[in-house]
PDB file of N, CA and C in Angstrom:
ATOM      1  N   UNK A   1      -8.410  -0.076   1.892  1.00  0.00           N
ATOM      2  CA  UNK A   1      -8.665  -0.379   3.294  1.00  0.00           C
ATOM      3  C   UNK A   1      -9.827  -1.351   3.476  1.00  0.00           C
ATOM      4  N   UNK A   2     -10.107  -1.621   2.374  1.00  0.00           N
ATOM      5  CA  UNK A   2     -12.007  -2.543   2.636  1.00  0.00           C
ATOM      6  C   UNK A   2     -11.365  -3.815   2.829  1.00  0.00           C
ATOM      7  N   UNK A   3     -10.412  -4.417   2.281  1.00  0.00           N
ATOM      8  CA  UNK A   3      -9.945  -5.655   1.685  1.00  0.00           C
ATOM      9  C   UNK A   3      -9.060  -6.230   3.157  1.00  0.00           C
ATOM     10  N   UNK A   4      -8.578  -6.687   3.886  1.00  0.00           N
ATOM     11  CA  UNK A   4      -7.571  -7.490   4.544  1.00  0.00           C
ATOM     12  C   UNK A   4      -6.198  -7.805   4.097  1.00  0.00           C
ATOM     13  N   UNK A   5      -6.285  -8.025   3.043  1.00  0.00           N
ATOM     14  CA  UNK A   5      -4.949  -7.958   2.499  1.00  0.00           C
ATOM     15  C   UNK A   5      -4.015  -6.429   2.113  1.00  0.00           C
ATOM     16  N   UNK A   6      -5.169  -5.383   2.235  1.00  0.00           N
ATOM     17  CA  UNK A   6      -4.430  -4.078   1.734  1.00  0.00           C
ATOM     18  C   UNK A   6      -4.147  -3.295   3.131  1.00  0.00           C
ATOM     19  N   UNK A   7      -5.128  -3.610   3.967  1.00  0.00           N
ATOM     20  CA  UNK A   7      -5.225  -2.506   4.785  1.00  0.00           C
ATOM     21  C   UNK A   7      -4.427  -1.730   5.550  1.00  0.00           C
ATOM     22  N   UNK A   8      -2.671  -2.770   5.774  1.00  0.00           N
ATOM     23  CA  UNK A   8      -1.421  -2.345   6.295  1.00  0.00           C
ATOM     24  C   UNK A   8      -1.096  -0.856   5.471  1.00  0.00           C
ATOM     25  N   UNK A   9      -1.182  -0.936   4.262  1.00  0.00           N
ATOM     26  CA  UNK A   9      -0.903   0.422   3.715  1.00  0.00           C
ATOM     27  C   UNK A   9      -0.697   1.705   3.877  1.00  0.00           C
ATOM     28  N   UNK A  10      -1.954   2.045   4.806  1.00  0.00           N
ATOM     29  CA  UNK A  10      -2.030   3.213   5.482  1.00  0.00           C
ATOM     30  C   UNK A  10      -2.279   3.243   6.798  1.00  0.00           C
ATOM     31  N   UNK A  11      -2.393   2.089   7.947  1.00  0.00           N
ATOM     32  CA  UNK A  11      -2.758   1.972   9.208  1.00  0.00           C
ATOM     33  C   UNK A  11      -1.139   2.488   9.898  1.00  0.00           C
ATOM     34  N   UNK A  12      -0.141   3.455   9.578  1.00  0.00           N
ATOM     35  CA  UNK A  12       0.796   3.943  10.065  1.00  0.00           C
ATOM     36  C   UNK A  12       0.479   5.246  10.085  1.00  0.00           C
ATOM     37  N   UNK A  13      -0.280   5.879   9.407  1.00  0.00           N
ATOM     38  CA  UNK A  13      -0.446   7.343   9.331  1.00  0.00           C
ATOM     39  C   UNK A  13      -1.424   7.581  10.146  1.00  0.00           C
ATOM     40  N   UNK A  14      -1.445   9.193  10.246  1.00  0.00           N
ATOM     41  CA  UNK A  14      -2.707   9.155  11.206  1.00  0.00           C
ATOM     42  C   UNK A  14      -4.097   9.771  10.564  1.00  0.00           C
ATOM     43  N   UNK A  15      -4.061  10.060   9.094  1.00  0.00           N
ATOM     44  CA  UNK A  15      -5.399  10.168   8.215  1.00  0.00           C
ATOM     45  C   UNK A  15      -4.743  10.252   6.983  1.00  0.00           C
ATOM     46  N   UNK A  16      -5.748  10.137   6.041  1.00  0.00           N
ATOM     47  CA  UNK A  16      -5.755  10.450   4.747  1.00  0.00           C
ATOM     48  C   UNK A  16      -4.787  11.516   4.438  1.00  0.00           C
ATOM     49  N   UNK A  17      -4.893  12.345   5.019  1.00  0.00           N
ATOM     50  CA  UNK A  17      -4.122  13.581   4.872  1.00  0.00           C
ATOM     51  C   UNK A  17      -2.659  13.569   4.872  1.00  0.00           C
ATOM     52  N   UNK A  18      -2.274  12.843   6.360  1.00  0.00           N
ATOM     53  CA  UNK A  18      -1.149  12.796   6.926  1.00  0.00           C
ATOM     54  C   UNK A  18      -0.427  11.415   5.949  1.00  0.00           C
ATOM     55  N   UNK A  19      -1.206  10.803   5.311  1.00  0.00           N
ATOM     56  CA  UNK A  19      -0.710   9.504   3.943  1.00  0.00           C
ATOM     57  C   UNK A  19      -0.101  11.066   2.883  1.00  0.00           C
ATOM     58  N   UNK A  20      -1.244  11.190   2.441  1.00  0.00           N
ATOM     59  CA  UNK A  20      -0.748  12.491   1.506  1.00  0.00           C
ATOM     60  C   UNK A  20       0.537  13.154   1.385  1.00  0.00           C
ATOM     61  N   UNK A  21       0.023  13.667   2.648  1.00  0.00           N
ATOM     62  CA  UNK A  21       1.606  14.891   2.623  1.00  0.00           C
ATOM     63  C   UNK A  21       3.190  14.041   2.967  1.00  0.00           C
ATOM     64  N   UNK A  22       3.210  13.029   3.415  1.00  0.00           N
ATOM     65  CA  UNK A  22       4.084  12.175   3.578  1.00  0.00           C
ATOM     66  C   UNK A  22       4.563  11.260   3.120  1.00  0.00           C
ATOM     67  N   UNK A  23       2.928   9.922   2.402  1.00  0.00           N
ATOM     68  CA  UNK A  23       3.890   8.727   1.969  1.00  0.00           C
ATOM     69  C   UNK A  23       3.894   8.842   0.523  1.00  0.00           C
ATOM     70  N   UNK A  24       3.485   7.884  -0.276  1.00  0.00           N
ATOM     71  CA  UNK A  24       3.288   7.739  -1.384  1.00  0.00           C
ATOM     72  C   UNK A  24       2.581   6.205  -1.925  1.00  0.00           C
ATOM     73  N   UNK A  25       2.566   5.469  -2.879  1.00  0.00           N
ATOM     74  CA  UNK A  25       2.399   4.519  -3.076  1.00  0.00           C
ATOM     75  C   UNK A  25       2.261   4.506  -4.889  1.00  0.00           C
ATOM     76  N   UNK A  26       1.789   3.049  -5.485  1.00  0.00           N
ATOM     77  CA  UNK A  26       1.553   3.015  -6.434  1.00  0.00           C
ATOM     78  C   UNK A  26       0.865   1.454  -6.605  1.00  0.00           C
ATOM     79  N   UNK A  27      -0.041   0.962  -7.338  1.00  0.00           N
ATOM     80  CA  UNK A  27      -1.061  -0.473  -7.276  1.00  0.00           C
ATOM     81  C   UNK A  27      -1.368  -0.351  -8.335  1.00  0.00           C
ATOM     82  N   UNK A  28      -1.520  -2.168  -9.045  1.00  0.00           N
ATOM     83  CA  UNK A  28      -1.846  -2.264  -9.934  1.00  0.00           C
ATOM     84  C   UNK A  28      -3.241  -3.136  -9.664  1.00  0.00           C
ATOM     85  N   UNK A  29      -4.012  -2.420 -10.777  1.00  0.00           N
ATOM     86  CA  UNK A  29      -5.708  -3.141 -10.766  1.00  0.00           C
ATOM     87  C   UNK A  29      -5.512  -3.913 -11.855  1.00  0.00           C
ATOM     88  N   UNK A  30      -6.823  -5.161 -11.784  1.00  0.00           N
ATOM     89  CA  UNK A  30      -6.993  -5.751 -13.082  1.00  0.00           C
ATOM     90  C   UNK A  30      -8.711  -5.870 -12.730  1.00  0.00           C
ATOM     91  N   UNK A  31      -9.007  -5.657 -13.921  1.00  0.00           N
ATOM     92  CA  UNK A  31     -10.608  -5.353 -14.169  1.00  0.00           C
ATOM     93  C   UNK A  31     -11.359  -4.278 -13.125  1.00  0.00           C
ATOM     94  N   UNK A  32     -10.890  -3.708 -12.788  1.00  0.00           N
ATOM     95  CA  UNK A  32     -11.545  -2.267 -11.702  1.00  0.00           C
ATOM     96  C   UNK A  32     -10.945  -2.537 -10.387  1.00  0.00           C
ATOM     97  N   UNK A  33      -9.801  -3.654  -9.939  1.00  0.00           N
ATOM     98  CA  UNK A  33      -9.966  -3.956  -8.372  1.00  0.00           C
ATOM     99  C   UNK A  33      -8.272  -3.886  -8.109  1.00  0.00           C
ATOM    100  N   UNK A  34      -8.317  -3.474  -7.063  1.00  0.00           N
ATOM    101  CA  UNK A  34      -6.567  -3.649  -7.048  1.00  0.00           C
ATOM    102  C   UNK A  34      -6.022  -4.518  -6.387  1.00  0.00           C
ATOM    103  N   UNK A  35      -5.471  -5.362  -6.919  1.00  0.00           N
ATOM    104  CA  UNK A  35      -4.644  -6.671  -7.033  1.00  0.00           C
ATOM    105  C   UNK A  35      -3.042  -6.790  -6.188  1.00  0.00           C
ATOM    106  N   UNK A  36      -2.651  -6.283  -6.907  1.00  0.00           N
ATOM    107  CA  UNK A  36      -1.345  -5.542  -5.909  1.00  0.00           C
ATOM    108  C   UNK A  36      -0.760  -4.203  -5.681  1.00  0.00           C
ATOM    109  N   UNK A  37       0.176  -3.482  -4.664  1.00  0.00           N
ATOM    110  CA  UNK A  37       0.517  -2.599  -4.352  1.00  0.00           C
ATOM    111  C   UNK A  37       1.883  -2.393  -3.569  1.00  0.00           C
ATOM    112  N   UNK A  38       2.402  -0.804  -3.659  1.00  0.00           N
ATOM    113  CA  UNK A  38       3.635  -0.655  -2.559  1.00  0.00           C
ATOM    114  C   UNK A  38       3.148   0.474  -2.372  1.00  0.00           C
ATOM    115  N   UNK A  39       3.482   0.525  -1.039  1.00  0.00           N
ATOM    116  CA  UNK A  39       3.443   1.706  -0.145  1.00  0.00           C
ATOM    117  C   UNK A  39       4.242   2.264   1.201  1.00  0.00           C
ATOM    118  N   UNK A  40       4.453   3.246   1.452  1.00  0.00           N
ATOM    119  CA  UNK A  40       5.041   4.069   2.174  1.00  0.00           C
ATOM    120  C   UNK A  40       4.584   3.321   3.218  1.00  0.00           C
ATOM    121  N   UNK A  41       5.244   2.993   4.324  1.00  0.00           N
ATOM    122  CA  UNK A  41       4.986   2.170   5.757  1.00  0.00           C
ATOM    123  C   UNK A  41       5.310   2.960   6.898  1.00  0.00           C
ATOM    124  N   UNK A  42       6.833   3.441   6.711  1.00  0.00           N
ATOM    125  CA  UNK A  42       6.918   4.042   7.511  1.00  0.00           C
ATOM    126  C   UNK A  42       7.913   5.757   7.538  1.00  0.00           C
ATOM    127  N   UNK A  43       7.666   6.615   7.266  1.00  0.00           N
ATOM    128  CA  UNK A  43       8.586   7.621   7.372  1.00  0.00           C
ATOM    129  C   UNK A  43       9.664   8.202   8.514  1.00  0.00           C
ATOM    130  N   UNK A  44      11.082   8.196   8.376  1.00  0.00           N
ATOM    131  CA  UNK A  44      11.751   9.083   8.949  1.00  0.00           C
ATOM    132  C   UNK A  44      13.165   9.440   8.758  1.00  0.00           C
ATOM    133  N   UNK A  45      13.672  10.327   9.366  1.00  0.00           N
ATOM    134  CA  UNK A  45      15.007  10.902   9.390  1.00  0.00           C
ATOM    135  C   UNK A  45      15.525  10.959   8.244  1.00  0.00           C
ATOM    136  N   UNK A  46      14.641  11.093   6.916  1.00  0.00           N
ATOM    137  CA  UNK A  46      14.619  11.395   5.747  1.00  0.00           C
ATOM    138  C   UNK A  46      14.998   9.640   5.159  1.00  0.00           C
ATOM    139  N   UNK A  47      13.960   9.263   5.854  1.00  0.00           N
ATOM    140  CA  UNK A  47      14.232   7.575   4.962  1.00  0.00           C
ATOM    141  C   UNK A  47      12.883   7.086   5.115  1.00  0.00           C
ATOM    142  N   UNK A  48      12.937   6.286   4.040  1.00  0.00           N
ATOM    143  CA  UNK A  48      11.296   5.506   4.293  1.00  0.00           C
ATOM    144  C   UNK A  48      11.524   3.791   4.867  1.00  0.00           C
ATOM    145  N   UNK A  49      10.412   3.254   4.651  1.00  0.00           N
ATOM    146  CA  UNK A  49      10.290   1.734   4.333  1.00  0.00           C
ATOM    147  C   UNK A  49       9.137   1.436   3.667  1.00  0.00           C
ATOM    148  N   UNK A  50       9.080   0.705   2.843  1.00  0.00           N
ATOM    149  CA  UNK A  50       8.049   0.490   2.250  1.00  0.00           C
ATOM    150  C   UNK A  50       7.336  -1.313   2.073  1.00  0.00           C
ATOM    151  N   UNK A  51       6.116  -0.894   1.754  1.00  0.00           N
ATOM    152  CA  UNK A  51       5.629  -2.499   2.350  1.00  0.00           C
ATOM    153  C   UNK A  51       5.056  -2.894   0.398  1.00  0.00           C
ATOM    154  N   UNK A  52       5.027  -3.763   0.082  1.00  0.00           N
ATOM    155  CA  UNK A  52       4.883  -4.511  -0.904  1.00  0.00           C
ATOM    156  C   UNK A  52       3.601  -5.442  -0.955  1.00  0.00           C
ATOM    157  N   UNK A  53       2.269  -5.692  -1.217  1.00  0.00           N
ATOM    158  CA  UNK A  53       1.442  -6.864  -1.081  1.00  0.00           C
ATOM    159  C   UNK A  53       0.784  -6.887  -2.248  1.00  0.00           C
ATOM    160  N   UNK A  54       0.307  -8.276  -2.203  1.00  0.00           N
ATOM    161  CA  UNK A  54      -0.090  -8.793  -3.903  1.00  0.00           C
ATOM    162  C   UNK A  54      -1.906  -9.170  -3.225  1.00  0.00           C
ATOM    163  N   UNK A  55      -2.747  -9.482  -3.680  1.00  0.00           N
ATOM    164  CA  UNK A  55      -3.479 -10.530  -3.198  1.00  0.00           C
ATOM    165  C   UNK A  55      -3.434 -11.365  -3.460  1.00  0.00           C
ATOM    166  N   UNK A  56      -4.250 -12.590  -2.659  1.00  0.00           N
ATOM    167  CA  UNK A  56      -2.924 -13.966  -2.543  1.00  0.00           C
ATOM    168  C   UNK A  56      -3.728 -14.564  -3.997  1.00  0.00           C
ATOM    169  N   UNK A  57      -5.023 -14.468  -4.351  1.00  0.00           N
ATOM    170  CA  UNK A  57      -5.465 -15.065  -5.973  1.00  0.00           C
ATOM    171  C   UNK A  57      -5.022 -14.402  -6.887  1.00  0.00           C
ATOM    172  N   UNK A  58      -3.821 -13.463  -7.091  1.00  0.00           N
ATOM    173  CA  UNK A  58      -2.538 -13.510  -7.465  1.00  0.00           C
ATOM    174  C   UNK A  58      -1.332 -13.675  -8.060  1.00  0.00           C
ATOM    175  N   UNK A  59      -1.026 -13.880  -6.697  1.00  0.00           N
ATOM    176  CA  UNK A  59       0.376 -14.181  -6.233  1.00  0.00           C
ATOM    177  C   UNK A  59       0.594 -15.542  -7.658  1.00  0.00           C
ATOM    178  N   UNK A  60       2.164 -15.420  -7.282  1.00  0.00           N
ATOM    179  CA  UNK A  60       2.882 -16.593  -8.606  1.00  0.00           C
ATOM    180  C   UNK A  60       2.266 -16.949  -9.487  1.00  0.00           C
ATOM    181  N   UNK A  61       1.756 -15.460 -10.434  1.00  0.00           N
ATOM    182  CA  UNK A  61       1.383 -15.639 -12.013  1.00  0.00           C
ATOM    183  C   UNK A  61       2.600 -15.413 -12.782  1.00  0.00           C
ATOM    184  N   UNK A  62       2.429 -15.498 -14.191  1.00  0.00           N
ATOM    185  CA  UNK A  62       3.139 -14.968 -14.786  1.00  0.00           C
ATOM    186  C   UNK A  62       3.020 -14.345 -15.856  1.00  0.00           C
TER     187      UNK A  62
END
C-alpha cells in the first residue's frame, strides 16, 4: 500500500482482515521489494476477479 503502483490490491476490502478472510494474492520481490503481484479485486457469487500489476521499472524484462 506505500507504493502507487500496488495500492489497488486491497483498496476493495474493507480492512486487513476482511483481505484475509476473503481474497488472496501472491508477489514477487527482487532484493527485499515487491516488484510485481496478483490479487483478489473483487469477490462474489462464488467468483472472483483478479488484478495483475508489475512496477513499471519492470515491466518487459526477460
Amino acid at each position: 500500500m506505500s507504493e502507487e503502483w500496488s495500492r489497488e490490491f486491497c483498496e476493495t476490502f474493507e480492512s486487513a482482515e476482511d483481505y484475509l478472510s476473503k481474497g488472496f494474492g501472491y508477489g514477487i520481490t527482487y532484493k527485499g521489494k515487491l516488484v510485481a503481484a496478483t490479487s483478489t479485486m473483487i469477490v462474489y457469487d462464488g467468483a472472483i476477479e483478479i488484478q495483475v500489476a508489475t512496477r513499471e521499472d519492470f515491466r518487459k524484462k526477460v
